[in-house]
N, C-alpha and C. Protein backbone atom coordinates (compact mmCIF):
# COMPACT_ATOMS: atom_id res chain seq x y z
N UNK A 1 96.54 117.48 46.61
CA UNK A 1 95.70 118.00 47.65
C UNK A 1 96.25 119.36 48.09
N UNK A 2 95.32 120.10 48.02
CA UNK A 2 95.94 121.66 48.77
C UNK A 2 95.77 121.88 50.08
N UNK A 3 96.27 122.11 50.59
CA UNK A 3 96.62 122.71 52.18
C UNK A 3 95.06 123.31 52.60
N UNK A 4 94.73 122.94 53.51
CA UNK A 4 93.05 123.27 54.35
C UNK A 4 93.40 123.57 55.57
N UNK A 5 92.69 124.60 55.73
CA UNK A 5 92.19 125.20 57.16
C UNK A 5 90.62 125.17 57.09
N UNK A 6 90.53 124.22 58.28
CA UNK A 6 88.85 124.62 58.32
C UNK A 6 88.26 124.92 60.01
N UNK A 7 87.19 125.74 60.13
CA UNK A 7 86.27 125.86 61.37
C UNK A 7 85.54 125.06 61.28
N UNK A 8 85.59 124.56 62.82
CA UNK A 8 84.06 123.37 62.71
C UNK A 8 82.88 124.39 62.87
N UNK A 9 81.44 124.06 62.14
CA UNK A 9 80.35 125.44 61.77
C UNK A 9 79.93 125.00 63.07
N UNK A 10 79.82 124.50 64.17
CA UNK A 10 78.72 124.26 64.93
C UNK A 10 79.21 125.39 66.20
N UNK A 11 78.25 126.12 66.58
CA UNK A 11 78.54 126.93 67.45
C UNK A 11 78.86 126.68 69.17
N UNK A 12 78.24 125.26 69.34
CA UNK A 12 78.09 124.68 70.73
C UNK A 12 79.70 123.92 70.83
N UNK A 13 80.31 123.59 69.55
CA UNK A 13 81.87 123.06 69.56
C UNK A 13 82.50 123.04 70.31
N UNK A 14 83.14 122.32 71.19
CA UNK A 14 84.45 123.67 71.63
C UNK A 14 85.63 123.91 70.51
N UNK A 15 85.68 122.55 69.24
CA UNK A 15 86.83 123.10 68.87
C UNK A 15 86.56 124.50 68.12
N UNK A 16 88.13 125.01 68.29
CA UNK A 16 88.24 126.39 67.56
C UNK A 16 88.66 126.26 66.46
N UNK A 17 89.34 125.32 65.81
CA UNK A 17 90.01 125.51 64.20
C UNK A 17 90.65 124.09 64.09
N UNK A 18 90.66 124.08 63.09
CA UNK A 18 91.54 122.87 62.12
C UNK A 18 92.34 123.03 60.83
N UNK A 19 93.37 122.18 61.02
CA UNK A 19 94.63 122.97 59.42
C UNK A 19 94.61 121.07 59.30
N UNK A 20 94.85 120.96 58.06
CA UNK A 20 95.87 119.91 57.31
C UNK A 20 96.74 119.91 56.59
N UNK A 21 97.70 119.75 56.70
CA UNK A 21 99.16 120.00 55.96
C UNK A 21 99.76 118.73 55.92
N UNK A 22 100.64 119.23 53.92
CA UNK A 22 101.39 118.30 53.74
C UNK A 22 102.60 118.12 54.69
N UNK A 23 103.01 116.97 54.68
CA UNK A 23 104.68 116.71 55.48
C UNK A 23 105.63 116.52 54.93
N UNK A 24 105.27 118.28 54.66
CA UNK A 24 106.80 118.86 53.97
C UNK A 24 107.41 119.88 55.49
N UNK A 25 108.47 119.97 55.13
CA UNK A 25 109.41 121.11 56.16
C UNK A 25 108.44 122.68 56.04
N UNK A 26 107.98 122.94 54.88
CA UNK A 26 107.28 124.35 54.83
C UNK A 26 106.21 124.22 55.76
N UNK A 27 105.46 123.52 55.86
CA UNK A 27 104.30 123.04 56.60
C UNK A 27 104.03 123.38 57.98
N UNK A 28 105.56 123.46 58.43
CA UNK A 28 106.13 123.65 60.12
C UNK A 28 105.59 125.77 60.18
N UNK A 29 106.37 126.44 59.46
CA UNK A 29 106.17 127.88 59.65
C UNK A 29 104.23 127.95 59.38
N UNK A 30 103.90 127.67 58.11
CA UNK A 30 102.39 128.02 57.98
C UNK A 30 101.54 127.44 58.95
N UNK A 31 102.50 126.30 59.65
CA UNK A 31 100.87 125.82 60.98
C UNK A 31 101.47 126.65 62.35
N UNK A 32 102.35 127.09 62.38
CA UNK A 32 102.42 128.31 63.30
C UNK A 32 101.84 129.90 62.70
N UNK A 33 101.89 130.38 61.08
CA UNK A 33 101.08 131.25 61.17
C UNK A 33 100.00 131.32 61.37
N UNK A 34 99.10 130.23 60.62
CA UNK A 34 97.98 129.76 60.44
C UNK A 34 97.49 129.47 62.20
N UNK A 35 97.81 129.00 63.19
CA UNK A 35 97.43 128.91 64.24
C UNK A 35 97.49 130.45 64.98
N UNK A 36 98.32 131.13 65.09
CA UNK A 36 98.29 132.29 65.29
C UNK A 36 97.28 133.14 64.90
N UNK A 37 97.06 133.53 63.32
CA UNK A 37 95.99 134.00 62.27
C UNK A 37 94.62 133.33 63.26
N UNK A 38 94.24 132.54 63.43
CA UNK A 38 92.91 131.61 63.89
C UNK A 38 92.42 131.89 65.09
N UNK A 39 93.46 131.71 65.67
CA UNK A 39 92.79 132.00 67.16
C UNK A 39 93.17 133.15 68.07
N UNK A 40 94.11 134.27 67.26
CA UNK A 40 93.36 135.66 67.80
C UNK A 40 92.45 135.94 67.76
N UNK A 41 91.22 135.74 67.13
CA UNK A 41 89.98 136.22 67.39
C UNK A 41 89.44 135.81 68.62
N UNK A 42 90.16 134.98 69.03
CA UNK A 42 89.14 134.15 70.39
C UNK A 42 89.99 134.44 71.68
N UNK A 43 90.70 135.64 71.37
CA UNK A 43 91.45 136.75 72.88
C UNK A 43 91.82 135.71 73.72
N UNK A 44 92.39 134.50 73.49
CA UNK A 44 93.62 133.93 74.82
C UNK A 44 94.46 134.25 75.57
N UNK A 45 94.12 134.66 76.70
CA UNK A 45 95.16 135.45 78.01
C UNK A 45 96.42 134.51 77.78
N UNK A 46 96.69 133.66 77.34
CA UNK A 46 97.82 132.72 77.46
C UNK A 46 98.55 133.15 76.70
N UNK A 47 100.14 132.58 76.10
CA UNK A 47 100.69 133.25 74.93
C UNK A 47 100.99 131.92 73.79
N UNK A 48 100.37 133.09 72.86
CA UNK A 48 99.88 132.56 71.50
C UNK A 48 101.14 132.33 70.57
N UNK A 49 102.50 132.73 71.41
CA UNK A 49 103.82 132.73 70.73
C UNK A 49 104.22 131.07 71.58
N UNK A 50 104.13 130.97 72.85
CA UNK A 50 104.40 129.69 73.38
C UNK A 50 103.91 128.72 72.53
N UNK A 51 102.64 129.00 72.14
CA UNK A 51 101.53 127.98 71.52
C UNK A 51 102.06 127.60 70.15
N UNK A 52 102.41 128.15 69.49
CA UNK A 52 102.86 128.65 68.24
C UNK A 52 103.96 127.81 68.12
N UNK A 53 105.02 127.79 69.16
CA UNK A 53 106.05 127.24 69.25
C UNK A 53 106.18 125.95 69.49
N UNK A 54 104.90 125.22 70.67
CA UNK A 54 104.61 123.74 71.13
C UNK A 54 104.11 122.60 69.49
N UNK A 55 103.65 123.85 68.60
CA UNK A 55 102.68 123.42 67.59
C UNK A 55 104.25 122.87 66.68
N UNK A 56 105.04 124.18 66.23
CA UNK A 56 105.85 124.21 65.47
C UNK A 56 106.63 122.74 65.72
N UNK A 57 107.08 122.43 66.94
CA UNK A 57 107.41 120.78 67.45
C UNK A 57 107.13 119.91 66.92
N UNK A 58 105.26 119.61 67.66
CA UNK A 58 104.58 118.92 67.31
C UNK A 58 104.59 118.49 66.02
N UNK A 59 104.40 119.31 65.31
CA UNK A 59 104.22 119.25 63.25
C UNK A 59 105.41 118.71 63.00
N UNK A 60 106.70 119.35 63.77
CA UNK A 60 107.89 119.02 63.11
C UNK A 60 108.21 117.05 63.19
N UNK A 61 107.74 116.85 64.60
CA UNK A 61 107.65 115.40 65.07
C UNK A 61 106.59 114.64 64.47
N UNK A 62 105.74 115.14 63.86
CA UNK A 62 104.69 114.35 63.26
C UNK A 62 105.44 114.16 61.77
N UNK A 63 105.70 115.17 60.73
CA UNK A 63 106.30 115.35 59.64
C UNK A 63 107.99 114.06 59.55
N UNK A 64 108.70 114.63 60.89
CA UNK A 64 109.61 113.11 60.43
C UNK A 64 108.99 111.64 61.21
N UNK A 65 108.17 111.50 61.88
CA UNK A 65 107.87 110.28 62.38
C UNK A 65 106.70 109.39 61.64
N UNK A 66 105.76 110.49 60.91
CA UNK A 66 104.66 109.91 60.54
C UNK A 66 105.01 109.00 59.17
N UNK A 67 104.30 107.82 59.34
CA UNK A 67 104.25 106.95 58.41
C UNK A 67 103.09 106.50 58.03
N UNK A 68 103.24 106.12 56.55
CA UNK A 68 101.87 105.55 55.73
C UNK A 68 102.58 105.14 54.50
N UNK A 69 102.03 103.92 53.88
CA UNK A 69 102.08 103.88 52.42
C UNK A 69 101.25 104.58 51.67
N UNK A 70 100.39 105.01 52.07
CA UNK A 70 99.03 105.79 51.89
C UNK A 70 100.02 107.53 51.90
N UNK A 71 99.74 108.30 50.62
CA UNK A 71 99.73 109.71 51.00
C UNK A 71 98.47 110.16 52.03
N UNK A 72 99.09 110.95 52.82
CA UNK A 72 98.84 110.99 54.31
C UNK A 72 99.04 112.95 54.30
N UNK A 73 98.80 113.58 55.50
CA UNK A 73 98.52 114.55 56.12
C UNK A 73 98.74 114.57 57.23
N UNK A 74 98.94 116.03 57.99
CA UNK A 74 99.37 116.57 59.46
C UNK A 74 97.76 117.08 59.41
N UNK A 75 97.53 116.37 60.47
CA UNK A 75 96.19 117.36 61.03
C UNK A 75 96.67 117.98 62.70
N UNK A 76 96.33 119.31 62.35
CA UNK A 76 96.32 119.96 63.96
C UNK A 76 94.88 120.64 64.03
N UNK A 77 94.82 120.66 65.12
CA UNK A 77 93.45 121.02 66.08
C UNK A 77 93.39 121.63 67.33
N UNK A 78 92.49 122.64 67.54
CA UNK A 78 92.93 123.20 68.31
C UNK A 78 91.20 123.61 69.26
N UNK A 79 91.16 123.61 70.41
CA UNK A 79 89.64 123.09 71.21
C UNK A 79 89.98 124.37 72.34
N UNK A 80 88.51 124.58 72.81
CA UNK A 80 88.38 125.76 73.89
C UNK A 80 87.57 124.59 75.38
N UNK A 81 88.23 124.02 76.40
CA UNK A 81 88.06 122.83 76.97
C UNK A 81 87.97 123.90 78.26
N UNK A 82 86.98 124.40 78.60
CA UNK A 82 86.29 125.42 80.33
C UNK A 82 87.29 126.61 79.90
N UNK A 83 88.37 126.59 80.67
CA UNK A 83 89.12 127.69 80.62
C UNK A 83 90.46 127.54 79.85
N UNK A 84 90.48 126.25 79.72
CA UNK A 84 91.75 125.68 79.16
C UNK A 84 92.00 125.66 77.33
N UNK A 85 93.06 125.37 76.57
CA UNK A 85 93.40 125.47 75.24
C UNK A 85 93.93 123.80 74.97
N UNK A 86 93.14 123.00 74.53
CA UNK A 86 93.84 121.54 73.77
C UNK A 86 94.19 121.89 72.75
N UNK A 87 95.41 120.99 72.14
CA UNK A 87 96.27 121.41 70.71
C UNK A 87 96.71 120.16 70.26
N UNK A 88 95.52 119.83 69.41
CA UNK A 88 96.38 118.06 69.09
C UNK A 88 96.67 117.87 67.46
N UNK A 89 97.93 117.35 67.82
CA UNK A 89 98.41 116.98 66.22
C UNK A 89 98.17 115.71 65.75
N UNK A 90 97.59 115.33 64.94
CA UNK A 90 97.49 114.11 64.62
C UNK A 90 98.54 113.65 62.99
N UNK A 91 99.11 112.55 63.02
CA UNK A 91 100.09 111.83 62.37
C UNK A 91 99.57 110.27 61.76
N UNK A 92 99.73 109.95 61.10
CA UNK A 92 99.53 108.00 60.65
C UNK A 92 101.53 107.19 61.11
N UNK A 93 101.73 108.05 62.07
CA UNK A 93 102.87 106.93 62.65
C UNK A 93 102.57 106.09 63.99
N UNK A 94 102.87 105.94 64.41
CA UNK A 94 102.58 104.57 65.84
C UNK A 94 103.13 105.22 66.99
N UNK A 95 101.74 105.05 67.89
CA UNK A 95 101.47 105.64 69.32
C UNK A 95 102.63 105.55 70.26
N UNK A 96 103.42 103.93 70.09
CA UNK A 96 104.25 103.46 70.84
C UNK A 96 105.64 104.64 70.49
N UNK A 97 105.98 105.14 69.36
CA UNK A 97 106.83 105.23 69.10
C UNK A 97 107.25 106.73 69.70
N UNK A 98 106.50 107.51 70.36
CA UNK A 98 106.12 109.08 71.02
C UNK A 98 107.15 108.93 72.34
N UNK A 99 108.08 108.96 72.21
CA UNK A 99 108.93 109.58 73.82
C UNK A 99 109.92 110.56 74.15
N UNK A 100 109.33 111.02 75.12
CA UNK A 100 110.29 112.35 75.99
C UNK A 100 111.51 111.82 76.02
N UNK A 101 112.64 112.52 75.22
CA UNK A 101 113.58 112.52 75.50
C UNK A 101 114.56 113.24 76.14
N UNK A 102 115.51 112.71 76.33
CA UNK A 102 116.63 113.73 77.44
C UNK A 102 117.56 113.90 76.64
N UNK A 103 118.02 114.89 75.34
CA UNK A 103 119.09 114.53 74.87
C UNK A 103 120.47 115.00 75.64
N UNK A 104 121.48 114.67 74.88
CA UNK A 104 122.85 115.17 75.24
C UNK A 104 123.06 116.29 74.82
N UNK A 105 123.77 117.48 75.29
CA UNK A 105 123.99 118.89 75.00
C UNK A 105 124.53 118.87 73.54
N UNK A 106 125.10 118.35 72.76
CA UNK A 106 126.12 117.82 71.44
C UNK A 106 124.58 117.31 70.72
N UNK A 107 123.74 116.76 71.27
CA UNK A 107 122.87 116.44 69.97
C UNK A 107 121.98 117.35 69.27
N UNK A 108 122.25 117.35 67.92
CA UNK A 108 121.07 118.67 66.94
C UNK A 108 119.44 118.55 67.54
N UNK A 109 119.12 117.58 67.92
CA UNK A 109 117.69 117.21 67.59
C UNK A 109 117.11 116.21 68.95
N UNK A 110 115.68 116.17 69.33
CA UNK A 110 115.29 115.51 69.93
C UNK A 110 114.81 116.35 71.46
N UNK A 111 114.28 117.74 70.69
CA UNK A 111 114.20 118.42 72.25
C UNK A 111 112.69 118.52 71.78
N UNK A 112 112.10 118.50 71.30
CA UNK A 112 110.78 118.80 70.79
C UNK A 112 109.90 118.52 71.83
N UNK A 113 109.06 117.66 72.37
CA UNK A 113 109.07 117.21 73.48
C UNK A 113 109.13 117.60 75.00
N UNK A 114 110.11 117.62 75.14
CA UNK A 114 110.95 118.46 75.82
C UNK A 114 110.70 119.89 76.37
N UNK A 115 110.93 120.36 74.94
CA UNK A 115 110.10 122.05 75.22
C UNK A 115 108.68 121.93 75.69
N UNK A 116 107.54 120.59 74.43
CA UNK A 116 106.80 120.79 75.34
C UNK A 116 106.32 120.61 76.81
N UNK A 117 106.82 119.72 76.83
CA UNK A 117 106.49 119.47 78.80
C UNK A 117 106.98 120.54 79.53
N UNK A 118 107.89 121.81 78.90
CA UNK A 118 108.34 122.35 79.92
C UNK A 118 107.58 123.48 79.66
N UNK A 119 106.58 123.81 78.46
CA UNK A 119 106.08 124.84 78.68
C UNK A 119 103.96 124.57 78.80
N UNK A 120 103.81 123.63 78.53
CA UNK A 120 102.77 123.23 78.35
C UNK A 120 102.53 122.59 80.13
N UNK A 121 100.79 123.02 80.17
CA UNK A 121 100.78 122.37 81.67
C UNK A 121 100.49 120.85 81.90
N UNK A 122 100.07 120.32 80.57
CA UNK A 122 99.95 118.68 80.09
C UNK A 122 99.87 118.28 78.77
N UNK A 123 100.59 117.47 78.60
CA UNK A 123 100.72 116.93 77.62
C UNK A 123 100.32 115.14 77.40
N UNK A 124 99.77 114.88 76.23
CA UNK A 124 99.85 113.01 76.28
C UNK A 124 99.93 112.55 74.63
N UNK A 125 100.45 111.94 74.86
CA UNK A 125 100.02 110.76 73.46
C UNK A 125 99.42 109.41 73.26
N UNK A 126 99.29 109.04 72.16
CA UNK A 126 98.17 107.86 72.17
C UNK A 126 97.73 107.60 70.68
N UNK A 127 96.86 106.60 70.50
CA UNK A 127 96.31 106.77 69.20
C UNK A 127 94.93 107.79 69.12
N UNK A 128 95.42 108.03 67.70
CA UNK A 128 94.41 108.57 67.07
C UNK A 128 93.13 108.48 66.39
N UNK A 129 92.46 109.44 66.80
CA UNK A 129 91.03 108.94 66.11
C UNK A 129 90.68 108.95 65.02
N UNK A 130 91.67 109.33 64.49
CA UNK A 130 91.73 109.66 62.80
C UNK A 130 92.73 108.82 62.43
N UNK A 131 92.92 107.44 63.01
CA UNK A 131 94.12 106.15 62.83
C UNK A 131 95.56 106.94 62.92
N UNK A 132 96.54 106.04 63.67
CA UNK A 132 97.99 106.57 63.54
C UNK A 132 98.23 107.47 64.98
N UNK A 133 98.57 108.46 65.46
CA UNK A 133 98.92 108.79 66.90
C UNK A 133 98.60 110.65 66.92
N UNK A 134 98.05 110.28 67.84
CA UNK A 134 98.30 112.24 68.41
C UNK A 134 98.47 112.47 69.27
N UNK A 135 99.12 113.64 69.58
CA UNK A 135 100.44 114.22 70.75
C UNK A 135 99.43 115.70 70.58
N UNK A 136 99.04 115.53 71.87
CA UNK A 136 98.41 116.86 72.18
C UNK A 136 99.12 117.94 73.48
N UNK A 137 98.82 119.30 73.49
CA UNK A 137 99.30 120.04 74.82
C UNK A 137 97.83 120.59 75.38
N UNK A 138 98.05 120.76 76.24
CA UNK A 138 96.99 121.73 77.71
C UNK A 138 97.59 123.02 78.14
N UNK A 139 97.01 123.85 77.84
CA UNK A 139 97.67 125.01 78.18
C UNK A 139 95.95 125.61 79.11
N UNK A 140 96.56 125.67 80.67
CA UNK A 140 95.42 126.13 81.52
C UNK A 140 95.49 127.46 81.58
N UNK A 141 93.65 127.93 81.86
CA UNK A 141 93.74 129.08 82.31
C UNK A 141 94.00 130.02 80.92
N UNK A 142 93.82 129.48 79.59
CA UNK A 142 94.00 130.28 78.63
C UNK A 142 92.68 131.40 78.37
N UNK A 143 91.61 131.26 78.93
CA UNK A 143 90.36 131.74 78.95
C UNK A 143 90.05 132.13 80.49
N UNK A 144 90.99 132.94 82.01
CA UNK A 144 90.74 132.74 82.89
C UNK A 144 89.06 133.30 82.91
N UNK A 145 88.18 132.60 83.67
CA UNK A 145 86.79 133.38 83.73
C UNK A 145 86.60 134.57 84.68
């Protein structure tokens, strides 16, 4: 399967774009270019480097958590919600298994999370509608009117 980016065609949408990527480690840089590349056209007062960065997480936490016996895919998505920016990653690993952690200063790993809650104005997880879990962010006011 090759790597997809697609627009949903319907103009009334709100979403703005969609990528699927394998869950490989490369996957992490191209869904931060590829999200970047996409939605400059659609002039977000917000910053598209924060965004870039919540995504880079996300993918990275979907890529080691997601499970399937089934070859499987990272889907991210990305929606224009009034004034606001949704960014949801979707995974085939389990809803339950999604938590904010606090690590210890000494640990490599486990801030992902983390960053996002601290830069994102909401965040949630849950299952997915596409089976398996997605961890989305809210970034307000990305479109102020």
């Amino acid at each position: 399967m090759a790597y997809q980016l697609d627009r949903d065609p319907t103009p009334d949408s709100p979403r703005l774009g969609a990528m699927s990527l394998h869950p490989v480690p490369e996957s992490v840089p191209r869904a931060r270019r590829w999200f970047q590349k996409f939605i400059a056209p659609y002039n977000p007062a917000c910053s598209i480097d924060d965004c870039a960065l919540m995504i880079s997480e996300l993918v990275t936490n979907a890529i080691v958590y997601g499970k399937s016996d089934e070859p499987w895919v990272v889907r991210v998505e990305w929606f224009r919600e009034g004034s606001s920016l949704r960014v949801e990653v979707h995974n085939p690993g389990f809803p339950a298994n999604v938590q904010l952690r606090r690590p210890d200063a000494n640990d490599a790993h486990g801030r992902g999370l983390l960053l996002v809650d601290s830069i994102a104005d909401a965040w949630h997880s849950g299952p997915s509608r596409l089976g398996g879990t997605v961890v989305s962010f809210v970034v307000a006011n990305a479109w102020p009117s």
